[in-house]
Protein backbone atom coordinates (compact mmCIF):
# COMPACT_ATOMS: atom_id res chain seq x y z
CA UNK A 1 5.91 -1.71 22.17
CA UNK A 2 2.62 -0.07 22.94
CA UNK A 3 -0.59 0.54 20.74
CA UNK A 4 0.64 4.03 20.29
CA UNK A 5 4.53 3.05 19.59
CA UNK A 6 3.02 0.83 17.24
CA UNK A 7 0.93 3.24 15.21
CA UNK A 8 4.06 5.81 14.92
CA UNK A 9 5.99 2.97 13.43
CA UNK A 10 3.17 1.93 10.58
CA UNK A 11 2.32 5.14 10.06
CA UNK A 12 6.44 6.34 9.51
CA UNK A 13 6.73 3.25 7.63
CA UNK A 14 3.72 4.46 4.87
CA UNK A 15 5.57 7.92 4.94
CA UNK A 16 8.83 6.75 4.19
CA UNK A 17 7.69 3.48 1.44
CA UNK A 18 5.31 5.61 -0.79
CA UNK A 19 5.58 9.19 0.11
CA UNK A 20 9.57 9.59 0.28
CA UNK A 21 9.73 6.43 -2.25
CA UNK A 22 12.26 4.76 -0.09
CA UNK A 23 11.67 1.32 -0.70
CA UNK A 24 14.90 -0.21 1.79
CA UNK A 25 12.76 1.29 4.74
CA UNK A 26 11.22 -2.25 3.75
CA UNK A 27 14.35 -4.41 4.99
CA UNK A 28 14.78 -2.32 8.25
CA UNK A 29 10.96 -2.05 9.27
CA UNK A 30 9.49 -5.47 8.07
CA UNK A 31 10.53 -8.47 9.49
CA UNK A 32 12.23 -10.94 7.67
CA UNK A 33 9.14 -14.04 8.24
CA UNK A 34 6.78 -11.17 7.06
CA UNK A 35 3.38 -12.72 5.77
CA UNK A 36 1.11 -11.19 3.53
CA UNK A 37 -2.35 -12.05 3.55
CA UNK A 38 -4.07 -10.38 0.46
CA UNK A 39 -0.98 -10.17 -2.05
CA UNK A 40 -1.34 -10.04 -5.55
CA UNK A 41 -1.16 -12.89 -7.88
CA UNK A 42 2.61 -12.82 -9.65
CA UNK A 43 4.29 -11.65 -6.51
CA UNK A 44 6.21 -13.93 -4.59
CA UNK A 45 5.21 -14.45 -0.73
CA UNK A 46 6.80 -12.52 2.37
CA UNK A 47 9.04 -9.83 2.55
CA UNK A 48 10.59 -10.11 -0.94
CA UNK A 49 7.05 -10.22 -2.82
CA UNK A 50 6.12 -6.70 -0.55
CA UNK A 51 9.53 -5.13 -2.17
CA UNK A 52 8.69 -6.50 -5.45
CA UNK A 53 5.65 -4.79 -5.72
CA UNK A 54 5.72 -1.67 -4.33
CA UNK A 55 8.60 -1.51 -6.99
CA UNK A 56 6.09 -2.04 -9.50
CA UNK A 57 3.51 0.31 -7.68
CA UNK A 58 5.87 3.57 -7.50
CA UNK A 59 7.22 3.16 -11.02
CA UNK A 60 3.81 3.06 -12.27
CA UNK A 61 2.64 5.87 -10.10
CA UNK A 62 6.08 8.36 -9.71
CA UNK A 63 3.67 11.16 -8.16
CA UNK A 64 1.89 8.38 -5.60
CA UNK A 65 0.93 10.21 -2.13
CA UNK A 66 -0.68 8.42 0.78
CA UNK A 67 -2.55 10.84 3.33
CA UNK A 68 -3.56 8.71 6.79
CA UNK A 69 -7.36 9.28 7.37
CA UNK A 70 -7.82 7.04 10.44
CA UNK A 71 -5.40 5.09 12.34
CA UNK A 72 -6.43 2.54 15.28
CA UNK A 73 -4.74 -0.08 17.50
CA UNK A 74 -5.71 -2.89 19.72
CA UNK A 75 -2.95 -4.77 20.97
CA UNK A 76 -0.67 -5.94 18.34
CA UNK A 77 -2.31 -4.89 15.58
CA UNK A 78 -2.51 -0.93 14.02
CA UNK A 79 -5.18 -0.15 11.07
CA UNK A 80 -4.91 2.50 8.56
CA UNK A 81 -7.60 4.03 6.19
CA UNK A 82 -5.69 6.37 3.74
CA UNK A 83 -6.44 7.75 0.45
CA UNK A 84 -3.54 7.14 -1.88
CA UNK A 85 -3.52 9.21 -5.42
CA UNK A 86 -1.12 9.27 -8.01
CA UNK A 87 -0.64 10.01 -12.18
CA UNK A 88 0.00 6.63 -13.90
CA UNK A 89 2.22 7.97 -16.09
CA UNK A 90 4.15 4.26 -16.59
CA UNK A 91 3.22 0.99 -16.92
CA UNK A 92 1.32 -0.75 -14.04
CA UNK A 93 0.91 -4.31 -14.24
CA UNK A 94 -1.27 -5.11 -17.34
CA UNK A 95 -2.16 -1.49 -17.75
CA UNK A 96 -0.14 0.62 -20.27
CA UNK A 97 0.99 4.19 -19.18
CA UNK A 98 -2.51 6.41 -18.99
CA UNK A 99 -1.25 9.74 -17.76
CA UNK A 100 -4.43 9.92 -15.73
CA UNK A 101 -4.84 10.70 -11.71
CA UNK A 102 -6.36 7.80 -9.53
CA UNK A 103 -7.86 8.60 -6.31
CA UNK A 104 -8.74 5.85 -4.15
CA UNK A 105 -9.47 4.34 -0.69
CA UNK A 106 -6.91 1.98 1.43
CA UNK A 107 -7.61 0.18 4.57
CA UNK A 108 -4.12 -1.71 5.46
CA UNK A 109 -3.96 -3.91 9.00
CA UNK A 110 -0.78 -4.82 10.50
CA UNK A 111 0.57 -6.93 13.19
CA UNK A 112 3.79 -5.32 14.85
CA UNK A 113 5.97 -7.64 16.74
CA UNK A 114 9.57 -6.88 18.35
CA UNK A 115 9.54 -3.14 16.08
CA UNK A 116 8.78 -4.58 13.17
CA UNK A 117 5.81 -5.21 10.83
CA UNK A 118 5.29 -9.11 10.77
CA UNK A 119 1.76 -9.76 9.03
CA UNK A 120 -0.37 -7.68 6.86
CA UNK A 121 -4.44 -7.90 5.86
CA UNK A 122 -5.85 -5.24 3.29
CA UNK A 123 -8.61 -3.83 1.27
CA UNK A 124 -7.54 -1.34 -1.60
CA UNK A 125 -10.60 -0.05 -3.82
CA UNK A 126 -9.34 -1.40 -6.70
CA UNK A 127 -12.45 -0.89 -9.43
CA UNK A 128 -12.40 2.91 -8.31
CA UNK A 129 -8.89 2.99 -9.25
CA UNK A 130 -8.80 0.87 -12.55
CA UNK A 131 -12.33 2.76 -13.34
CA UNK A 132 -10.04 6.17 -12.95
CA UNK A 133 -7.26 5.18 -15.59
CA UNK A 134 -9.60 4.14 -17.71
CA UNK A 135 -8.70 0.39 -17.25
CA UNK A 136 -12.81 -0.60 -16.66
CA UNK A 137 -15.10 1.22 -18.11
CA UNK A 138 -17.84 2.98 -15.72
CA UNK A 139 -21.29 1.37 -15.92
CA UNK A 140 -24.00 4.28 -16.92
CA UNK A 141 -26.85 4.21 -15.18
CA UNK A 142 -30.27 5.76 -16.32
C-alpha cells in the first residue's frame, strides 16, 4: 500500500472505532501482533489491551467525536492530529461520571503493514482533558 492508501485506512479506521462506535473494526483493521507503544497502565499489551480500552473510553464518553486536523505519511507510517470531545457522562477509569464536555488534542502515529495497523506511538493532552471534567483542578495564576 501507498502513503495515501495508508492514510485512507487510519483515517476510516478513527471514523469507524470512535465516531460510529464500532469497536470489531478493531479485529479486521489491526493486526493480530499489534504493539502499542504508549498504552495505559491496567491494559493488557497488543491488540486485546487496544479493544479493552477503547471499551472503557466510549462507555465513559457515549457522545465521543474525533475530527482529523492533519494527517501525514512517510513510508509506512501515517500521523494524525485530531481533536476528540465528548460528555463524560459514565465512569472513566478512576473518574466518576461528571456530565461535563472535554475538548482535547490527539496526535496518534501508526505503522501500516500488509492493510493493517501493526504499531502505534501517541500523545493525547491528557491534563487539558482531566482539567475539563474537573478531575485536576486548574492552577490560577495572578
Amino acid at each position: 500500500m501507498g502513503s495515501e492508501e495508508n492514510v485512507a485506512l487510519f483515517r476510516r479506521f478513527v471514523d469507524e472505532l470512535i465516531n460510529k462506535r464500532n469497536v470489531a473494526v478493531i479485529d479486521s483493521m489491526v493486526a493480530e501482533d499489534f504493539v502499542e507503544h504508549d498504552g495505559l497502565p491496567g491494559f493488557p499489551a497488543g491488540r486485546e489491551g487496544l479493544k479493552q480500552l477503547f471499551a472503557a473510553v466510549l462507555g465513559g464518553f457515549p457522545d465521543l467525536h474525533a475530527r482529523v486536523e492533519d494527517s501525514m505519511a512517510q513510508g509506512d507510517k501515517v500521523m494524525l492530529r485530531m481533536t476528540w470531545r465528548g460528555t463524560q457522562t459514565r465512569p472513566f477509569l478512576f473518574l466518576p461520571p461528571s456530565d461535563k464536555e472535554a475538548t482535547f488534542g490527539v496526535i496518534d502515529i501508526v505503522r501500516v503493514a500488509n492493510g493493517k495497523l501493526v504499531e502505534h506511538w501517541g500523545i493525547t493532552d491528557q491534563l487539558s482533558a482531566f482539567q475539563q471534567l474537573g478531575a485536576i483542578p486548574v492552577p490560577a495564576f495572578q
